[in-house]
Protein backbone atom coordinates (compact mmCIF):
# COMPACT_ATOMS: atom_id res chain seq x y z
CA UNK A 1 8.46 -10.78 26.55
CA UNK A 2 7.43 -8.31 24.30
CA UNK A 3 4.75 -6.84 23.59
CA UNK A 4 3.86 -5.56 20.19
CA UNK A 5 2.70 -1.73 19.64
CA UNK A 6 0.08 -2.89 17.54
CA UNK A 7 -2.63 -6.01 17.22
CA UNK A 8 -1.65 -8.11 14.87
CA UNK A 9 -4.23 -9.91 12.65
CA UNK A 10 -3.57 -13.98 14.02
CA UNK A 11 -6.35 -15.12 11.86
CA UNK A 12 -3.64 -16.60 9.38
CA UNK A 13 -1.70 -17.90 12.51
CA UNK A 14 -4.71 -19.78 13.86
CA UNK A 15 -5.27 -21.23 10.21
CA UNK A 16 -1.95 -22.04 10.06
CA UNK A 17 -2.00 -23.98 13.47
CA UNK A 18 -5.00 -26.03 12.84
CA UNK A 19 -3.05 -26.77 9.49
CA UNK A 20 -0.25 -28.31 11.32
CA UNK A 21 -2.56 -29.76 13.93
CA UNK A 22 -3.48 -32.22 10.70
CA UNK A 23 0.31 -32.66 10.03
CA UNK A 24 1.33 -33.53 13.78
CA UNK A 25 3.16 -30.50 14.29
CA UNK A 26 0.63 -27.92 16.32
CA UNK A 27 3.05 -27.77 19.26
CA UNK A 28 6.14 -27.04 17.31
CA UNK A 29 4.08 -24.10 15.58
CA UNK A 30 2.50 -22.82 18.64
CA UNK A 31 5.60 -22.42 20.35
CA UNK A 32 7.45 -21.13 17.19
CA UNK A 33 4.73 -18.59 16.29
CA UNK A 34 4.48 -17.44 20.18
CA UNK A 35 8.53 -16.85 20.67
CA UNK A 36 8.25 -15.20 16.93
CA UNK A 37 5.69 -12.88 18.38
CA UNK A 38 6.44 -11.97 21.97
CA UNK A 39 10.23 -12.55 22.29
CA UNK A 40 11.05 -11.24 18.73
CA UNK A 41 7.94 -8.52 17.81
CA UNK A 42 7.02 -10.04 14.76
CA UNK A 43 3.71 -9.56 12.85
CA UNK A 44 2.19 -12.98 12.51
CA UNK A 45 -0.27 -11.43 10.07
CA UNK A 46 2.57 -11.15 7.60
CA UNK A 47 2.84 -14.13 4.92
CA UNK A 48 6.87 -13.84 4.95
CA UNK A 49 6.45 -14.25 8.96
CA UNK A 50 4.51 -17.27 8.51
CA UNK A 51 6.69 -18.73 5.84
CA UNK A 52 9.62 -18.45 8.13
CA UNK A 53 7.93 -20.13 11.14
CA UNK A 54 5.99 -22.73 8.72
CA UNK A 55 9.70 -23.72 7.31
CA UNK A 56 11.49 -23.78 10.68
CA UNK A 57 8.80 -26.62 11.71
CA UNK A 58 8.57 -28.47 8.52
CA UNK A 59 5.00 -27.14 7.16
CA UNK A 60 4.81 -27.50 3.31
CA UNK A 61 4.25 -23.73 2.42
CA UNK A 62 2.81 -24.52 -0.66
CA UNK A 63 -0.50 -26.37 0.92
CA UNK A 64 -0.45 -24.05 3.68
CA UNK A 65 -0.89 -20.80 1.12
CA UNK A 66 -3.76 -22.94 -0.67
CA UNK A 67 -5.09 -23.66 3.54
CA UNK A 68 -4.89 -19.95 4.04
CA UNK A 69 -6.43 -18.57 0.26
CA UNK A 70 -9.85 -21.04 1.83
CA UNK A 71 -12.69 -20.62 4.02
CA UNK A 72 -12.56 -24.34 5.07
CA UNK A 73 -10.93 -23.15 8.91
CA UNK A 74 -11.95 -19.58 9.14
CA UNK A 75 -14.99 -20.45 11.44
């Protein structure tokens, strides 16, 4: 484990997990995003980092940008 010299912004992580929470795929994308982050140092604030890991678990990227441009799970 790894952890990263700086704190990365998860915001877009979290939206991104409650996005595949609706698609059946939260686990997959938990454990993606959290070996992305502490075994590999990523920045999951990064859109290209969240592609990747979206992709790897079969997230459409396309509704996931429009989930991430909204408000509707920032709360």
């Amino acid at each position: 484990m790894r952890r990263p010299s700086w704190n990365p912004n998860t915001v877009p992580a979290h939206v991104a997990t409650l996005y595949a929470k609706e698609k059946g795929l939260d686990n997959q994308f938990h454990h993606a995003a959290a070996r992305a982050l502490w075994e590999d140092g990523v920045n999951l604030g990064e859109m290209p980092v969240l592609k990747e890991i979206a992709g790897k678990v079969g997230l459409d990227w396309a509704e996931l940008t429009e989930r991430l441009g909204s408000e509707q799970h920032r709360e």
